[in-house]
N, C-alpha and C. Protein backbone atom coordinates (compact mmCIF):
# COMPACT_ATOMS: atom_id res chain seq x y z
N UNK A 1 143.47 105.06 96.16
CA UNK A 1 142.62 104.78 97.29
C UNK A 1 141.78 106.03 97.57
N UNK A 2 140.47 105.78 97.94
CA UNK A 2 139.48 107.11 98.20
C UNK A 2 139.45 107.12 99.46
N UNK A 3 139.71 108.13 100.25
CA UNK A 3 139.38 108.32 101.54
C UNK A 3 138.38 109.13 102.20
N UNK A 4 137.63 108.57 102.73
CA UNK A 4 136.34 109.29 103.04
C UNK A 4 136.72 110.23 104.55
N UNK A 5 136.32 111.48 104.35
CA UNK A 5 136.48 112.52 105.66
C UNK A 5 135.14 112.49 106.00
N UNK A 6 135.08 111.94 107.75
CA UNK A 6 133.71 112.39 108.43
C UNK A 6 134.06 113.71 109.15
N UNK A 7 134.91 113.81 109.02
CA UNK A 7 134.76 115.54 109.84
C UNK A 7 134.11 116.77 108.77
N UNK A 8 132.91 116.83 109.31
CA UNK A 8 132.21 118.20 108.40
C UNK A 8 132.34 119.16 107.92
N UNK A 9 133.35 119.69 108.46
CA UNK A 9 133.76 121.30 107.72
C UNK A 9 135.36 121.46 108.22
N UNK A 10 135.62 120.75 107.46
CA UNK A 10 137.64 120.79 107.93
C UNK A 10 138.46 122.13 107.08
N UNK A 11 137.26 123.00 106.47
CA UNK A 11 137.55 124.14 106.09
C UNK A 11 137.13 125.52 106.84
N UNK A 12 136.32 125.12 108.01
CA UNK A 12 135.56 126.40 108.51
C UNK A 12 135.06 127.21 107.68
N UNK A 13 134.10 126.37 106.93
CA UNK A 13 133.39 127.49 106.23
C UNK A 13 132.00 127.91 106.84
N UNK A 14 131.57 129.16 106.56
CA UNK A 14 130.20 129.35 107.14
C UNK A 14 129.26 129.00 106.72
N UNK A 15 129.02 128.32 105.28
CA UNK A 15 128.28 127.55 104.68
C UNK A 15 127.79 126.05 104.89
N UNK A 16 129.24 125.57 105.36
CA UNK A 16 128.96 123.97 105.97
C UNK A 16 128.57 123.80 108.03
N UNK A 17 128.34 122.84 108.42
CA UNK A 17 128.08 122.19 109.79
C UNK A 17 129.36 123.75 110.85
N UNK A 18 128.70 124.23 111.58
CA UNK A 18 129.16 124.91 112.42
C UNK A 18 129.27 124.28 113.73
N UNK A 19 130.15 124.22 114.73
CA UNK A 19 130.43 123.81 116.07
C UNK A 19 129.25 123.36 116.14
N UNK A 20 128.91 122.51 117.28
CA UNK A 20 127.73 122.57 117.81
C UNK A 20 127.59 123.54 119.38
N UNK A 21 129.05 123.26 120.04
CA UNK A 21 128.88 124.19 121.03
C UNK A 21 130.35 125.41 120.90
N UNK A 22 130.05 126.06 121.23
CA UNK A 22 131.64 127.01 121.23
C UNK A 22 131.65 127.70 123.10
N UNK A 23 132.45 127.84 123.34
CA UNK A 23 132.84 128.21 124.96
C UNK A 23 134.35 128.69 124.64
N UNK A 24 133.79 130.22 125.21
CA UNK A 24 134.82 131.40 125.35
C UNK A 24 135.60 131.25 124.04
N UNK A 25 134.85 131.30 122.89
CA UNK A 25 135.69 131.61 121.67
C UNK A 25 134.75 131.80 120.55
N UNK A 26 135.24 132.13 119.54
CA UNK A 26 134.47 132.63 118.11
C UNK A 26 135.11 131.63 117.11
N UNK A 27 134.68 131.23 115.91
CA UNK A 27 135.03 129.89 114.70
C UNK A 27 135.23 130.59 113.83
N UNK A 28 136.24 130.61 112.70
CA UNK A 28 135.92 131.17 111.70
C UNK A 28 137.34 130.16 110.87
N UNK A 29 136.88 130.72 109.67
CA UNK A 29 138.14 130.20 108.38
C UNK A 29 139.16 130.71 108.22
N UNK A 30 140.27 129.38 108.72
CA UNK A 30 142.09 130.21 108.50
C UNK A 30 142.77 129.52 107.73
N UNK A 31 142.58 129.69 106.22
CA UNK A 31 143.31 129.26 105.31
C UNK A 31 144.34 129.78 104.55
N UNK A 32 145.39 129.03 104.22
CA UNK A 32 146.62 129.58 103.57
C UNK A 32 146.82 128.65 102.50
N UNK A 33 148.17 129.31 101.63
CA UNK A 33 148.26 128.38 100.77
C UNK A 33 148.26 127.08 100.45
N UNK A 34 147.71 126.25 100.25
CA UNK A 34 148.34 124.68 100.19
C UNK A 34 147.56 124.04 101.46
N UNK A 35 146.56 124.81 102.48
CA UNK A 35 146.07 124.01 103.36
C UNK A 35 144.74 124.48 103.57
N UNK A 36 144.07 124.06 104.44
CA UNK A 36 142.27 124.48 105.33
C UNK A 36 142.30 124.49 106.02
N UNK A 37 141.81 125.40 106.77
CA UNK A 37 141.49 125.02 108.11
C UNK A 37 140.07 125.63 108.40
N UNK A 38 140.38 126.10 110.12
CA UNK A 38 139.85 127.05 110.92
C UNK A 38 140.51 127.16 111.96
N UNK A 39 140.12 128.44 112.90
CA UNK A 39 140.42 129.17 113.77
C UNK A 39 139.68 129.57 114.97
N UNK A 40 140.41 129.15 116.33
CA UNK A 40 139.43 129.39 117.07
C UNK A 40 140.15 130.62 117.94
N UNK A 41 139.16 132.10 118.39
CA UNK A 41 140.14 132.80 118.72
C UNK A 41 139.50 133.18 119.89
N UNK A 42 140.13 132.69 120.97
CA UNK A 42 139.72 132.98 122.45
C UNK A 42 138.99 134.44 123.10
N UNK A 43 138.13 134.55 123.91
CA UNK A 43 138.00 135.56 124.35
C UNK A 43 137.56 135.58 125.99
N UNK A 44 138.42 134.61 126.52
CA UNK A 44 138.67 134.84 127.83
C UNK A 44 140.18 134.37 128.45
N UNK A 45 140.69 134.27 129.24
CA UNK A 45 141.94 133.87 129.30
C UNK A 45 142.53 132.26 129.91
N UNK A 46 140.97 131.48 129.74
CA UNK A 46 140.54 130.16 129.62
C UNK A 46 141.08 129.35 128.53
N UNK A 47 140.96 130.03 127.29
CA UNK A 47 141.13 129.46 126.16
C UNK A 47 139.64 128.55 125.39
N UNK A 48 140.25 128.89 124.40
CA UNK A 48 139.15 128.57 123.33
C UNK A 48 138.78 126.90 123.33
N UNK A 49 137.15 126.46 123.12
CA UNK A 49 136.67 125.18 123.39
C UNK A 49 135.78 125.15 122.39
N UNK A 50 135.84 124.19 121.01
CA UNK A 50 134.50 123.65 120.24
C UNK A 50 134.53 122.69 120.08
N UNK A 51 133.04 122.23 119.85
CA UNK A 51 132.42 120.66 119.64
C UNK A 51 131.54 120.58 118.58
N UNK A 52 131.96 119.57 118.06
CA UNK A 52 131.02 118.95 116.65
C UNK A 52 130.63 117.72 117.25
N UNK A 53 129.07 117.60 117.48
CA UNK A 53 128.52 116.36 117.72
C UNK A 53 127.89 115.76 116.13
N UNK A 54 128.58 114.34 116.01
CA UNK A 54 128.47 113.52 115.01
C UNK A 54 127.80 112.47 115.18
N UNK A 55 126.45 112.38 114.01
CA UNK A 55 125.65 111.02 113.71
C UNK A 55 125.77 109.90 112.64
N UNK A 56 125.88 109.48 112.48
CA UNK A 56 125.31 108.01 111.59
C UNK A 56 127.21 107.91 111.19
N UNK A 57 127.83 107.95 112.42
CA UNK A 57 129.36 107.30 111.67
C UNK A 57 129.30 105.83 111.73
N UNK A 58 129.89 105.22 111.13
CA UNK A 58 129.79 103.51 110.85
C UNK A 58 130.57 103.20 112.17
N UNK A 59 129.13 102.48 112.66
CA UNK A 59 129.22 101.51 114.35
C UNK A 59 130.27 100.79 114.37
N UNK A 60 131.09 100.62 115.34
CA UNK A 60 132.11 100.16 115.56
C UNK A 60 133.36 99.85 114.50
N UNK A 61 133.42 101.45 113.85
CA UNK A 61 134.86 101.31 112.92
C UNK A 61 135.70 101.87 113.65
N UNK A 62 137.00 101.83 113.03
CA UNK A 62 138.23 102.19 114.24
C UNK A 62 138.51 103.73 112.98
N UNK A 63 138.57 104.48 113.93
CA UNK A 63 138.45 105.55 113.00
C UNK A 63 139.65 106.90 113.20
N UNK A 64 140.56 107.51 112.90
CA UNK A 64 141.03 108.59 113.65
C UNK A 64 140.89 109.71 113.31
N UNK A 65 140.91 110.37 114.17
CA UNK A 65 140.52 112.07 114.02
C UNK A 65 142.47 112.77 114.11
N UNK A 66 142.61 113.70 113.08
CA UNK A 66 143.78 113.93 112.37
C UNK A 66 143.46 115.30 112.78
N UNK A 67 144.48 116.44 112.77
CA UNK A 67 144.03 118.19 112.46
C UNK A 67 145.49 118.31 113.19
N UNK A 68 146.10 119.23 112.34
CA UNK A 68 147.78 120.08 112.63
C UNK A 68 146.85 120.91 113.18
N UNK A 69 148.00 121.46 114.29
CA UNK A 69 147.64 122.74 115.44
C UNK A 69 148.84 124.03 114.71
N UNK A 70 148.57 124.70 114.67
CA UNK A 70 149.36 126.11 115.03
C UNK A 70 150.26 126.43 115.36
N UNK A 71 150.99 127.20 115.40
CA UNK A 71 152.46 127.06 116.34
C UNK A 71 151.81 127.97 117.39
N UNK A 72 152.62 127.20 118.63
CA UNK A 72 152.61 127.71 120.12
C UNK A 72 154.20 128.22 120.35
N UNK A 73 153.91 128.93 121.53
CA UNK A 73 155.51 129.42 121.65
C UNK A 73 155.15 128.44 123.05
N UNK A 74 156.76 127.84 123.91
CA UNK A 74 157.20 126.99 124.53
C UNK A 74 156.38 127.17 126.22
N UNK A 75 155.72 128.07 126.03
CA UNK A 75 154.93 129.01 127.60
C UNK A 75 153.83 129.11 127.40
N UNK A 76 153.04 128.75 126.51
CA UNK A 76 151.42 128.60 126.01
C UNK A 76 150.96 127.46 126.28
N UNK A 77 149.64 127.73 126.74
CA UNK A 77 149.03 126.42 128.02
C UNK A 77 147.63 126.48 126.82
N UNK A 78 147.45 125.01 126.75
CA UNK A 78 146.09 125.23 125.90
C UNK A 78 145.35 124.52 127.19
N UNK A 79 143.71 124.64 126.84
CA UNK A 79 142.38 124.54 127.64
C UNK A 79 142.37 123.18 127.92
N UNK A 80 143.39 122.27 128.08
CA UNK A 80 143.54 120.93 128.36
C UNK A 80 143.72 120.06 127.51
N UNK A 81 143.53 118.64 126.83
CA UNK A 81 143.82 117.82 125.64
C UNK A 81 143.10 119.10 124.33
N UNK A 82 144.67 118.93 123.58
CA UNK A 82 144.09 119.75 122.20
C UNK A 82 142.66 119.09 121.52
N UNK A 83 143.13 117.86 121.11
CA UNK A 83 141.68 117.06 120.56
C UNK A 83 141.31 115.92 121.04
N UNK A 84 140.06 115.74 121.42
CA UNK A 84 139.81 115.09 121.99
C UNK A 84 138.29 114.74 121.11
N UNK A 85 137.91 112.45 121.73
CA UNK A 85 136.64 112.07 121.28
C UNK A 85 135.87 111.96 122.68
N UNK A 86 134.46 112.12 122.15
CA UNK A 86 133.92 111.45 123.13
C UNK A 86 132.44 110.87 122.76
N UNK A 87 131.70 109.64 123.11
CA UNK A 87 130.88 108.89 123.52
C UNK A 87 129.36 109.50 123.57
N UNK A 88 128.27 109.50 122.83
CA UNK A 88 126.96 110.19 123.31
C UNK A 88 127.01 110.23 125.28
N UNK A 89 127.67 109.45 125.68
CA UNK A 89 127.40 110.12 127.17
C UNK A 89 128.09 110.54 127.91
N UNK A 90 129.39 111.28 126.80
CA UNK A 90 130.28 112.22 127.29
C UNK A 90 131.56 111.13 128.22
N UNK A 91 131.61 109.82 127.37
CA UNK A 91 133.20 109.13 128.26
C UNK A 91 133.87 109.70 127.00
N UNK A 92 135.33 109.83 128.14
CA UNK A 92 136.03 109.84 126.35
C UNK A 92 136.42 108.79 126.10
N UNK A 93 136.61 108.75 124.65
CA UNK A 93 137.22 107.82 123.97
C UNK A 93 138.44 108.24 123.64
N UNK A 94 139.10 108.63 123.47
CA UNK A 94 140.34 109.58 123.06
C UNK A 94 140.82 110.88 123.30
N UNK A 95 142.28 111.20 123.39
CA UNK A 95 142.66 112.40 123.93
C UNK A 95 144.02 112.65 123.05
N UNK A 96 144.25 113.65 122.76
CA UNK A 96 145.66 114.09 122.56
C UNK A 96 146.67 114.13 123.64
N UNK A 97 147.70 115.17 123.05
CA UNK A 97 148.45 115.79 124.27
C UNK A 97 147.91 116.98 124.67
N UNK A 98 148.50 117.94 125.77
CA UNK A 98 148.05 118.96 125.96
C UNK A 98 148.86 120.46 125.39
N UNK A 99 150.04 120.22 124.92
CA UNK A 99 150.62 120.85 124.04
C UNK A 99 151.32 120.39 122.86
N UNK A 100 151.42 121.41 121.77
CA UNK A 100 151.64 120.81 120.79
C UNK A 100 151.77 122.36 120.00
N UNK A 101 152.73 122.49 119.03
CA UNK A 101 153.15 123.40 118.29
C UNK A 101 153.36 123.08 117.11
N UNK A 102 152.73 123.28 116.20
CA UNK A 102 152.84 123.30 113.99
C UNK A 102 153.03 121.69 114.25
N UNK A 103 152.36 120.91 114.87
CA UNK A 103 152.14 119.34 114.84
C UNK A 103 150.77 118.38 114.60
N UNK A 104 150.63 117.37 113.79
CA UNK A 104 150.01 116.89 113.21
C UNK A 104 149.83 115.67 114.47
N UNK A 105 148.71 115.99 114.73
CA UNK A 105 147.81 115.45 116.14
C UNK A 105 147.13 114.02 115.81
N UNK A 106 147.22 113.43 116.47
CA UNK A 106 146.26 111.76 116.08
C UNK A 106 146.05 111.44 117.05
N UNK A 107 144.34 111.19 116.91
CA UNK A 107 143.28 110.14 118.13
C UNK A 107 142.92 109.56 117.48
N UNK A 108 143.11 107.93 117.79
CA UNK A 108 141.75 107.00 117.11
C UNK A 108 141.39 106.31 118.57
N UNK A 109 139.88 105.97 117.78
CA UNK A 109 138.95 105.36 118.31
C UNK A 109 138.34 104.53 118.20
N UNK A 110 137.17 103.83 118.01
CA UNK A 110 136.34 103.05 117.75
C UNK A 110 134.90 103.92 118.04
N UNK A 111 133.87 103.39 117.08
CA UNK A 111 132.83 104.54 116.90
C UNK A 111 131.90 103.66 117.72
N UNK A 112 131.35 104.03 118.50
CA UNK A 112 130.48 103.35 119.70
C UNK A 112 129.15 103.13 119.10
N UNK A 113 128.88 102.00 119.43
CA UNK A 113 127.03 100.91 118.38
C UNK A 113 126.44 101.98 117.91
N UNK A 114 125.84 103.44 118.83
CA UNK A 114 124.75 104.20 117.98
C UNK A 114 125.30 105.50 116.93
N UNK A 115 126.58 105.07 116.67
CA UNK A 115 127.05 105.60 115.66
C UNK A 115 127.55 107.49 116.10
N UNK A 116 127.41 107.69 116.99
CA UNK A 116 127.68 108.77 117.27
C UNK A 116 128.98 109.55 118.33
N UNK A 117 129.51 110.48 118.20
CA UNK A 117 130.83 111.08 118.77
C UNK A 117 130.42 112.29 119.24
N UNK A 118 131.41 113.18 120.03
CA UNK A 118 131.34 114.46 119.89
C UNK A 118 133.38 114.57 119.66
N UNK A 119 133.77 115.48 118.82
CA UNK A 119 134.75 115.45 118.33
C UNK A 119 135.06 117.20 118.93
N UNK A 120 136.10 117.57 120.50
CA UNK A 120 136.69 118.42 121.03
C UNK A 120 137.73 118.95 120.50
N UNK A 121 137.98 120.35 120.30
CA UNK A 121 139.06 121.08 120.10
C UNK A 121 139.36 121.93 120.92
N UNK A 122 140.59 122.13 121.48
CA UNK A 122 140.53 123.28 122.71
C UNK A 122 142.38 123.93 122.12
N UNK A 123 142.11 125.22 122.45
CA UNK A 123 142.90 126.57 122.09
C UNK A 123 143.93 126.69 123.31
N UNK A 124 144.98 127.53 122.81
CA UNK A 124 145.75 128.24 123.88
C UNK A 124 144.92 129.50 124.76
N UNK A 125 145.22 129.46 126.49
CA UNK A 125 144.89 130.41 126.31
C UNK A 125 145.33 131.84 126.43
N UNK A 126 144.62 132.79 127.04
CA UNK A 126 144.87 134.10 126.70
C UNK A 126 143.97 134.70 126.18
N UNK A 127 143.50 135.84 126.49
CA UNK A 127 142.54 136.88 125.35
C UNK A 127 142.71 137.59 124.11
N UNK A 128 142.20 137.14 123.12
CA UNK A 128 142.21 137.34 121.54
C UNK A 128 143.39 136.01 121.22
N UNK A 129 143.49 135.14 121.60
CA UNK A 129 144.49 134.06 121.36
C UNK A 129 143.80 133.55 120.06
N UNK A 130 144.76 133.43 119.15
CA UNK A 130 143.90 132.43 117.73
C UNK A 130 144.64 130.90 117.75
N UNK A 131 144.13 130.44 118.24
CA UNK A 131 144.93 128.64 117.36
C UNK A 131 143.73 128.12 116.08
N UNK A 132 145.03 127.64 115.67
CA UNK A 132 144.44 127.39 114.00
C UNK A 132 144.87 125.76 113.86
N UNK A 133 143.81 124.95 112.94
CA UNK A 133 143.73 124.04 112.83
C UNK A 133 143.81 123.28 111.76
N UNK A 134 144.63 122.85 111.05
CA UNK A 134 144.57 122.61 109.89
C UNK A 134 144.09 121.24 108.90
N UNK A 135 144.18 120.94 107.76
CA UNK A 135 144.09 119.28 107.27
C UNK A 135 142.83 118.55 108.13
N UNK A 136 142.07 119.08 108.86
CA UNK A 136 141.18 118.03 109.70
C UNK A 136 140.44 117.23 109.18
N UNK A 137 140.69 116.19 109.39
CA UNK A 137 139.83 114.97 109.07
C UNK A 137 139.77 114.34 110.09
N UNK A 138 138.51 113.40 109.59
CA UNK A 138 138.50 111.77 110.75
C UNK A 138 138.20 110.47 109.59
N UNK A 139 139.38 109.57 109.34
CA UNK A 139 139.15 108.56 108.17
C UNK A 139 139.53 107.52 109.05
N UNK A 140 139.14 106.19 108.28
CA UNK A 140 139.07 104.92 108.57
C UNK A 140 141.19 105.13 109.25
N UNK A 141 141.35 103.89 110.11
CA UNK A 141 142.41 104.62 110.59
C UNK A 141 143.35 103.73 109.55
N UNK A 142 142.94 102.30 108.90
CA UNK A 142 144.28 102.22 108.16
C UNK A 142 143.88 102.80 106.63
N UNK A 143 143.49 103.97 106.73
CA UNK A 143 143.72 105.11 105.37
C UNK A 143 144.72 106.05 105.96
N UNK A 144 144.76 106.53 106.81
CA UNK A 144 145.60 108.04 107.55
C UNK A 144 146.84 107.59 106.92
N UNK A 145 147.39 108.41 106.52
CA UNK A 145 149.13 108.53 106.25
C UNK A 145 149.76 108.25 107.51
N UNK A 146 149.33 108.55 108.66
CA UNK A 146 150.00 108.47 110.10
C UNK A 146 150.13 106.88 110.23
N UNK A 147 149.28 105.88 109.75
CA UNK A 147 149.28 104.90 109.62
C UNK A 147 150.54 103.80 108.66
N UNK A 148 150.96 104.46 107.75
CA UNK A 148 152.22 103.89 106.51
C UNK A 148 153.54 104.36 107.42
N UNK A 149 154.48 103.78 107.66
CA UNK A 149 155.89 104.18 108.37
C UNK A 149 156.67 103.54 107.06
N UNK A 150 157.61 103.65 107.17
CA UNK A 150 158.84 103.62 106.34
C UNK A 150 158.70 102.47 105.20
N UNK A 151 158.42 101.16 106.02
CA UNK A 151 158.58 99.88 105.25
C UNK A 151 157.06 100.00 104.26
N UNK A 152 156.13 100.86 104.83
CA UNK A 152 154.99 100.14 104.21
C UNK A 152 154.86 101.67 102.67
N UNK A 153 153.97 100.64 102.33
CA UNK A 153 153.62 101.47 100.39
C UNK A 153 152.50 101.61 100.72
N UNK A 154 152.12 102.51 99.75
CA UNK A 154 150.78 102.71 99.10
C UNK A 154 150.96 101.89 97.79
N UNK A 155 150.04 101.31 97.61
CA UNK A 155 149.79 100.49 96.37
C UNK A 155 148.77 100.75 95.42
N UNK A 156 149.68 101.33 94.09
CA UNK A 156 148.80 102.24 93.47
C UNK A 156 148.67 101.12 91.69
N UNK A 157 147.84 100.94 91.73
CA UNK A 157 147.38 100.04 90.38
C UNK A 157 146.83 100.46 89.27
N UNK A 158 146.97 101.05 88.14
CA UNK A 158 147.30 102.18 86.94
C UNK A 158 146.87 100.68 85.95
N UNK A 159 146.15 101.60 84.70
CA UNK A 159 146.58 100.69 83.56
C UNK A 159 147.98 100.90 82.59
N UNK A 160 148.12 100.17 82.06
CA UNK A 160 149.41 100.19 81.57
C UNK A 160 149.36 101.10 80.13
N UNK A 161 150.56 101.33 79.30
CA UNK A 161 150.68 102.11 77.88
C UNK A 161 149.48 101.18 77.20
């Protein structure tokens, strides 16, 4: 199965789509072995806030936005819902929780008629705080792995010897 990622730069690179807005923080690339990300590293004691505003996603697909957070220690307050969607006129459509530690986060939605989102990330805060973000995508939602539980397969169809 091919799964298509609309999230633009689920590597933080400086080459691809940069935030569109950033508030009280800096973006950059935090990759390790075996994963991608980015990093957002606070510089007020607000905590870190970016937005990727997204066009031409396919009108009314049910879609979810995926990204592992960082580890938090049990006393770290992030800048309100970790990830969050929202609507060209700023309703949301989706929210996370508001904490979350080395956990694999899921919002779905439905992509509203003119095809467009703004897709929120918000940080712990503290000054020089880094939360890191990993695996981010946004795919059709019955592609996500979060989607298969125990009983269900992937059904994989091979030619034979």
């Amino acid at each position: 199965m091919l799964r298509h990622n609309y999230f633009p730069n689920p590597a933080g690179l400086s080459s691809r789509m940069q935030p569109s807005e950033l508030i009280d923080c800096t973006f950059r690339d935090w990759n390790a072995p075996g994963v991608t990300g980015f990093a957002l590293t606070s510089s007020t004691e607000y905590g870190s806030y970016a937005a990727w505003d997204l066009t031409q996603l396919p009108a009314g697909s049910s879609l979810a936005l995926l990204a592992k957070v960082g580890s938090a220690a049990a006393e770290d307050k992030y800048r309100g819902a970790i990830l969050e969607t929202r609507d060209s006129s700023g309703t949301i459509l989706a929210q996370s929780e508001t904490w979350a530690s080395n956990k694999l986060l899921r919002v779905a939605f439905t992509v509203p008629a003119n095809g467009k989102i703004t897709v929120v990330f918000r940080g712990r805060q503290g000054v020089n705080v880094v939360t890191a973000f990993y695996n981010t995508r946004i795919t059709e939602t019955s592609e996500d792995e979060s989607f298969f539980n125990s009983t269900d397969q992937v059904l994989v169809f091979g030619g034979g010897a």
